[in-house]
Each structure stands twice: as C-alpha cells, then as structure tokens.
Protein backbone atom coordinates (compact mmCIF):
# COMPACT_ATOMS: atom_id res chain seq x y z
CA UNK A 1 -18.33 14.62 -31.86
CA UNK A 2 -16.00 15.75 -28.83
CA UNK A 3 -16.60 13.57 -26.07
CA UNK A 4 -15.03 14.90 -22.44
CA UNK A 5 -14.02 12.05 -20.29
CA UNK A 6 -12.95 12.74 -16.54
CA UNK A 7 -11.67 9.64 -14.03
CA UNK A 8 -9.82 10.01 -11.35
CA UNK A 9 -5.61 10.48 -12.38
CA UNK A 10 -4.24 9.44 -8.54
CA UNK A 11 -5.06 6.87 -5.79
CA UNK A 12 -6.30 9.35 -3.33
CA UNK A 13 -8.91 10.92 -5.89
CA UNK A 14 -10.57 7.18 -5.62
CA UNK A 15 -13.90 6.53 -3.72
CA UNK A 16 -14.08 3.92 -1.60
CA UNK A 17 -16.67 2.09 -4.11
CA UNK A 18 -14.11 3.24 -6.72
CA UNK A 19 -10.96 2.25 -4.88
CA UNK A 20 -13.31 -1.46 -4.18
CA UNK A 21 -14.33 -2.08 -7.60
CA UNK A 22 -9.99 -1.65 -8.49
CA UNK A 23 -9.19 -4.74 -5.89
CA UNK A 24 -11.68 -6.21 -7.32
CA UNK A 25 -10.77 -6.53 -10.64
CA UNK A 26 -7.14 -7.35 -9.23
CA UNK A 27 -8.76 -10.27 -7.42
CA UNK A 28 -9.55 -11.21 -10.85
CA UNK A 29 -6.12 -11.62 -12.06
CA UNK A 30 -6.66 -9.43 -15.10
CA UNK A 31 -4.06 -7.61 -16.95
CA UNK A 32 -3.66 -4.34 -15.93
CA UNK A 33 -4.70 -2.99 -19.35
CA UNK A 34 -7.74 -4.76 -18.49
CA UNK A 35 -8.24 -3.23 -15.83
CA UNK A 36 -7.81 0.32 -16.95
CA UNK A 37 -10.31 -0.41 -19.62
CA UNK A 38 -13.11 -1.68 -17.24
CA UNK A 39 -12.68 1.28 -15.34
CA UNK A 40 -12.38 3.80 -17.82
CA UNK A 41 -16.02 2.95 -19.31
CA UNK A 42 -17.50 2.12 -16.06
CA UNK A 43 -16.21 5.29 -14.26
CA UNK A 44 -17.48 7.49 -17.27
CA UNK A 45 -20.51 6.25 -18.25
CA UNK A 46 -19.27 4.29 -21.13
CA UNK A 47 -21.06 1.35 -23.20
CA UNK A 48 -19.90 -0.74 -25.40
CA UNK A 49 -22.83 -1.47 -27.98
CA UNK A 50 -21.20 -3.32 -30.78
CA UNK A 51 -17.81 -3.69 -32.35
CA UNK A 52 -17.88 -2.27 -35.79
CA UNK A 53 -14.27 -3.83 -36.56
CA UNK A 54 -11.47 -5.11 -35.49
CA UNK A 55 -10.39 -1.22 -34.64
CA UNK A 56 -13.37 0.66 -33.76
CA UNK A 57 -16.34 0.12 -31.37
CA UNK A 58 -19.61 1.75 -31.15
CA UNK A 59 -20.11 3.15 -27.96
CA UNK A 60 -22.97 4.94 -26.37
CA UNK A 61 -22.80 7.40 -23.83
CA UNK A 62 -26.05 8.94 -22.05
CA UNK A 63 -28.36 9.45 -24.92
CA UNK A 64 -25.53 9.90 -27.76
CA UNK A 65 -23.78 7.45 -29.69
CA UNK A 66 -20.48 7.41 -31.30
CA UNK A 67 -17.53 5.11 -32.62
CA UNK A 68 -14.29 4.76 -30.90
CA UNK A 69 -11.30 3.37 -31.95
CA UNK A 70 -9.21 1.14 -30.13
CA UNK A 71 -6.50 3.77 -29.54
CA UNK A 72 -8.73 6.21 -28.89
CA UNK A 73 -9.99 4.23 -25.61
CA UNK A 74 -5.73 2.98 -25.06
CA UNK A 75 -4.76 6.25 -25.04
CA UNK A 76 -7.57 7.52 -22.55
CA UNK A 77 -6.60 4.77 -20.51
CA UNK A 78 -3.40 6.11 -19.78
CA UNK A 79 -4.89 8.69 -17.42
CA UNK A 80 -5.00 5.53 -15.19
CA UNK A 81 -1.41 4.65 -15.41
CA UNK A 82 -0.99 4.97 -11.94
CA UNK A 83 -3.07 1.86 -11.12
CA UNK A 84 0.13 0.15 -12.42
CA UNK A 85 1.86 1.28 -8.92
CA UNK A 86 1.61 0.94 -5.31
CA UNK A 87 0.36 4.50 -4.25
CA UNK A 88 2.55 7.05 -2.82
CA UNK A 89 0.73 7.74 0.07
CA UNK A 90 -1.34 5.43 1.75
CA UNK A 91 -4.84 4.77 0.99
CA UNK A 92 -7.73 2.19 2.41
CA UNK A 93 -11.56 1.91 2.59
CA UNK A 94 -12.98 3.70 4.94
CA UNK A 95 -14.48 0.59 6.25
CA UNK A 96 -14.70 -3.06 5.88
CA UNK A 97 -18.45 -4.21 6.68
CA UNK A 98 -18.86 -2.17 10.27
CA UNK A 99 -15.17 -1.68 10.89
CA UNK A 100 -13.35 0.99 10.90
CA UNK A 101 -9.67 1.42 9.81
CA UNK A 102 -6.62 3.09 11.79
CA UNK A 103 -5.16 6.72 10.76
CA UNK A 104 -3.95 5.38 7.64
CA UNK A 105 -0.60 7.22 7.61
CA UNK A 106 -0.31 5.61 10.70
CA UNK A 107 -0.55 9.04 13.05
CA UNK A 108 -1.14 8.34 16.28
CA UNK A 109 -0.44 4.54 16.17
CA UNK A 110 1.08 2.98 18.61
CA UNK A 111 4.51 1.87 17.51
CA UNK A 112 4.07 -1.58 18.52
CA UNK A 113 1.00 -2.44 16.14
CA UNK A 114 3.62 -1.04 13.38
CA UNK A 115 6.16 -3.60 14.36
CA UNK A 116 3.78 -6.50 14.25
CA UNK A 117 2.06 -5.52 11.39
CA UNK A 118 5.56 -5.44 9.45
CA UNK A 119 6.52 -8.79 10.88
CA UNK A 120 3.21 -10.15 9.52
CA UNK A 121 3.56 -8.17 6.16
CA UNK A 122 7.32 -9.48 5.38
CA UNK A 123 5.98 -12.83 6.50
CA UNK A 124 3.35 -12.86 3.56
CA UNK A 125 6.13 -11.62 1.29
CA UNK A 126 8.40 -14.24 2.01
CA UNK A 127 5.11 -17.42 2.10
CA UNK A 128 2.10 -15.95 0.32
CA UNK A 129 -0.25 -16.72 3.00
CA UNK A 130 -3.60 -15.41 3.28
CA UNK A 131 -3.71 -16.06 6.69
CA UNK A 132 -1.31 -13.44 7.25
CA UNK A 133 -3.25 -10.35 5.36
CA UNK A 134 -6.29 -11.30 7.47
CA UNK A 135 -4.30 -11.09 10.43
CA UNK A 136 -2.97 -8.01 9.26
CA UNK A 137 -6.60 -6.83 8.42
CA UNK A 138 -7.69 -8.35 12.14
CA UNK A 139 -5.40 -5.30 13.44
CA UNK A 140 -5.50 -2.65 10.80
CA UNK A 141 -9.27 -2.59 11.11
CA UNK A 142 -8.92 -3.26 14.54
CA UNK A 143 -11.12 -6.27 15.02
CA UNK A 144 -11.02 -9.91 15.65
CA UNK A 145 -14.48 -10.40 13.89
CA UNK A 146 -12.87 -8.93 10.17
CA UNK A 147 -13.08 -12.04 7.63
CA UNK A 148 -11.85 -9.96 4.43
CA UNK A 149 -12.27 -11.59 1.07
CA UNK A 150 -10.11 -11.50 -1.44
CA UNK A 151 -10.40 -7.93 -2.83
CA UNK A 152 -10.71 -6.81 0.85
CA UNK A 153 -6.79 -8.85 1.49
CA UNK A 154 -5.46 -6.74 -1.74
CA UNK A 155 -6.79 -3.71 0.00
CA UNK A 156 -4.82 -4.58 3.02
CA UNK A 157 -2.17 -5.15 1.33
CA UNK A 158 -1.37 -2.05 -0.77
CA UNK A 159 -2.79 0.00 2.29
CA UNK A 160 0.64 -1.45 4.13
CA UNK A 161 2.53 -1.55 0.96
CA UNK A 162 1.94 1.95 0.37
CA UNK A 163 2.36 3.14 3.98
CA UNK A 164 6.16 1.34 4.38
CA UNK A 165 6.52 3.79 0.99
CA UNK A 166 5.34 6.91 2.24
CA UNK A 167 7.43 6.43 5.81
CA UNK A 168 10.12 5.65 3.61
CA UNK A 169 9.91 9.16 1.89
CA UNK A 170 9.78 10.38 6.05
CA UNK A 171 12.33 8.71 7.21
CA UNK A 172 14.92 7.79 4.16
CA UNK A 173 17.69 7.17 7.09
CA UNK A 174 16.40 4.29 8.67
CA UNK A 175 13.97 3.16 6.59
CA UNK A 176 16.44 2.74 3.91
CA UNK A 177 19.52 1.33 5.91
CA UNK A 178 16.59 -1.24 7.96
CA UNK A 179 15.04 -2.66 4.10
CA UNK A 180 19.11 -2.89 2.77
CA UNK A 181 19.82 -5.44 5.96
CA UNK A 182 16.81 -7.42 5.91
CA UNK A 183 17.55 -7.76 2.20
CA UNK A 184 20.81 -9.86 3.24
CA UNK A 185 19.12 -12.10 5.34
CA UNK A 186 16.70 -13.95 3.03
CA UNK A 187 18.26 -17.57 3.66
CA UNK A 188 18.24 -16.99 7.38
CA UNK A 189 15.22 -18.02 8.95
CA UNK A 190 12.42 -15.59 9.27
CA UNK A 191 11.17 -15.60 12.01
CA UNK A 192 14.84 -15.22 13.95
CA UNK A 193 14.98 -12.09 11.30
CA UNK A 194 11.80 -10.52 12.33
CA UNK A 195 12.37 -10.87 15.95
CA UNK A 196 16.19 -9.79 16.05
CA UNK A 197 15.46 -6.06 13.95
CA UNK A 198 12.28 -5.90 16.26
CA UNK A 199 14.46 -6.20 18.93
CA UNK A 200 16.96 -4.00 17.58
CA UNK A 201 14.44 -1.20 17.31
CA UNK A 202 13.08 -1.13 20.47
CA UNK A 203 16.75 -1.57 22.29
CA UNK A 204 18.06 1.43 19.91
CA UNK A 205 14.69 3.59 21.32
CA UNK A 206 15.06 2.39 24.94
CA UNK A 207 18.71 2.83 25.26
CA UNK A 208 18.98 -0.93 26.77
CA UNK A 209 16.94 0.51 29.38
CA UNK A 210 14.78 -2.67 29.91
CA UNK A 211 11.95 -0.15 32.08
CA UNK A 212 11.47 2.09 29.02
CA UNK A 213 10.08 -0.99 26.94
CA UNK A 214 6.39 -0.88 27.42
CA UNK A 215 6.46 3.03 27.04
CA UNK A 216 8.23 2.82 23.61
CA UNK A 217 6.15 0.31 22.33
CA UNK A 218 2.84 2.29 23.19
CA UNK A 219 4.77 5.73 21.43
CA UNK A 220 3.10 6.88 18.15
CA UNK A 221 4.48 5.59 15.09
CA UNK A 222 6.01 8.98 13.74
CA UNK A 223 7.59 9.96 16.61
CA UNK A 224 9.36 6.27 16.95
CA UNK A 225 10.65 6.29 13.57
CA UNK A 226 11.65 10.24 13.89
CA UNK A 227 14.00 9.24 16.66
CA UNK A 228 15.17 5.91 15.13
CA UNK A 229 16.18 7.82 11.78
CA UNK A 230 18.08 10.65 13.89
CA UNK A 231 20.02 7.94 15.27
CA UNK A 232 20.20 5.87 11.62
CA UNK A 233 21.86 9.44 10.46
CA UNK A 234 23.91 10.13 13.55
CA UNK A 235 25.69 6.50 13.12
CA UNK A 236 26.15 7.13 9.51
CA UNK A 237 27.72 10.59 9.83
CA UNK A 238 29.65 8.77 12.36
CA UNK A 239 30.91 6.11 10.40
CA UNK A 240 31.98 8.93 7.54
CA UNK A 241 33.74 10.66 9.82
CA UNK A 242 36.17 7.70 10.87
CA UNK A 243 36.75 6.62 7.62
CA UNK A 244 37.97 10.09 6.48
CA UNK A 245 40.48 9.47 9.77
C-alpha cells in the first residue's frame, strides 16, 4: 500500500496552531527526534494502533490500516529537519490571546524598540531569565497585559532569534563586525556592554549631534541598520586601504 504523506518542509509553511503545537512540545524538553515524530503523525493523520515488534508498528490512517517500520516513519521525519534550526526568516503567531504582534521582519519598527529588545534578548542569553522573554513579549506584542507561558516565551524567543538572523543576512557589515565585539566582552559586565554599543549606535547615526537623538531612535529599523552597515563597510574599506599604505 503507497501511503502519500505531506507536512510542512520550512518554518514559514507552519500555521499558527502548527507553529504552537512545535513550542509546545519544546516546552516539553523532548528530543528533537521526538518531536519530529509527534508531528509527523499528528500533522498527517497518523495513529499508532499497536506495535507489532520491536521494528514495525501498525498504524491506521483514515479508514485504512497498514504496518510501518521504524525507518520508514525516521526517514519521513526528515522532511522536518528544519525544526532542528532557528528559522531563516522570522516567524511568530499571529497573536498571543488578543494581542497582536509587530511586522515581524521588523519593517516599520521604530529603531529604538530594536535596541531594547536586543539588550533584553542578550540579557536572557547571558542569565536565563524568564522575566526577560516576557518583557521581550510585553513589547513584541506590544502590551503590558501579555503573561506568555512557556511555549508562548519559546515563541518569543526564536521570533527574535530568527529576526537578528535574517538582519544579519541584510546587513552582513555591521551585523557581523557588532556580534564579533560583543563576543569579546563576556567577562565585562553586561549591562555597561549593552549600554556602551547602544550608545555607540545611536552616536554613529546621529553624528554626535545630541538634537538628532530622539529622531533616530523613532527611525524604522531597516533604514537604521542600512545606514549603520554603510558606515560598518566604509570604516572597513578604510582600514584596508591604510594598511596596504
């Protein structure tokens, strides 16, 4: 019997009950063969009715019933695969509850909330709090009210996780030269780190023009980072230049 099993082979082709039931089962702390295997039969329509052995299962699917084998269901689990990653592009529910996310390429955000929320995202990396992805959440979903649990915190998350990626990808220049110098600064205190390349950015954007701040921080995301990585190549072509001198 040929049996014709179709999931979803990248983040974006989730649903939002789809891309919920994944954190979920993270939440779970479940291996992430696990986790492809939970998904595979409950995405397809998949029962397990009985193990026959130690290798094969009968499985029932609609009105038909059939045996798998163990590799059969490993190897259609590797459709999945990409589960194992943060996504390329950035993905979130649509909504938590009531509330509704930002653009979650982060279009049309204002710089600022991109600075905090990467303050508050390298502060989780460096603690672990949980206190920090709801604050993150607080803004992302752009309410005080948002309580996420803790599917709705993994959410958060690999939403931000994924977004640093796909900006990285925009802007390689700065991106790339601004994650190399925080690396060095792990046994410096945090919060002096955070503050000092916050302050970095905006001075580099307002020219040390103190009366430029408030406009820079209110200036969409894209365009910020556009002009910080034109400046990110500028100094490096810069620096080439005098060391062929």
């Amino acid at each position: 019997m040929i049996v014709n099993l179709n999931v979803p082979t990248t983040w974006e082709n989730l649903s939002d009950k789809q891309l919920l039931m994944v954190y979920r089962l993270f939440a779970r702390d479940l291996s992430a063969s696990e986790v492809k295997t939970i998904c595979l039969l409950k995405w397809t329509g998949l029962h397990i009715i009985g193990e026959q052995s130690k290798q094969q299962y009968l499985v029932k699917k609609g009105r038909n019933k059939f045996l798998l084998s163990t590799k059969q269901i490993q190897q259609a689990t590797t459709a999945l695969d990409f589960l194992d990653d943060v996504p390329a592009v950035p993905v979130r529910l649509k909504k938590i509850g009531r509330h509704r996310p930002l653009s979650a390429d982060f279009e049309k955000v204002p710089f600022e909330k991109y600075l905090f929320l990467e303050n508050l995202f390298q502060g989780y990396l460096n603690t672990q709090q949980e206190e920090l992805l709801t604050q993150m959440g607080q803004i992302l979903y752009d309410s005080d009210q948002l309580k996420p649990d803790a599917a709705e915190r993994i959410c958060i998350f690999y939403w931000f996780a994924a977004l640093k990626r796909y900006l990285a990808s925009l802007f390689p220049n700065f991106l790339t030269t601004s994650t190399a110098t925080s690396g060095n600064q792990m046994g410096a205190d945090l919060f002096t780190v955070l503050r000092d390349a916050t302050n970095a950015q905006i001075r580099a954007l307002t020219g040390g023009d103190i009366t430029k701040e408030a406009t820079i921080r209110q200036m969409d995301t894209h365009r910020a980072l556009t002009e910080l990585d034109a400046k990110a190549r500028e100094a490096e072509e810069y620096r080439k230049s005098l060391k062929r001198m």
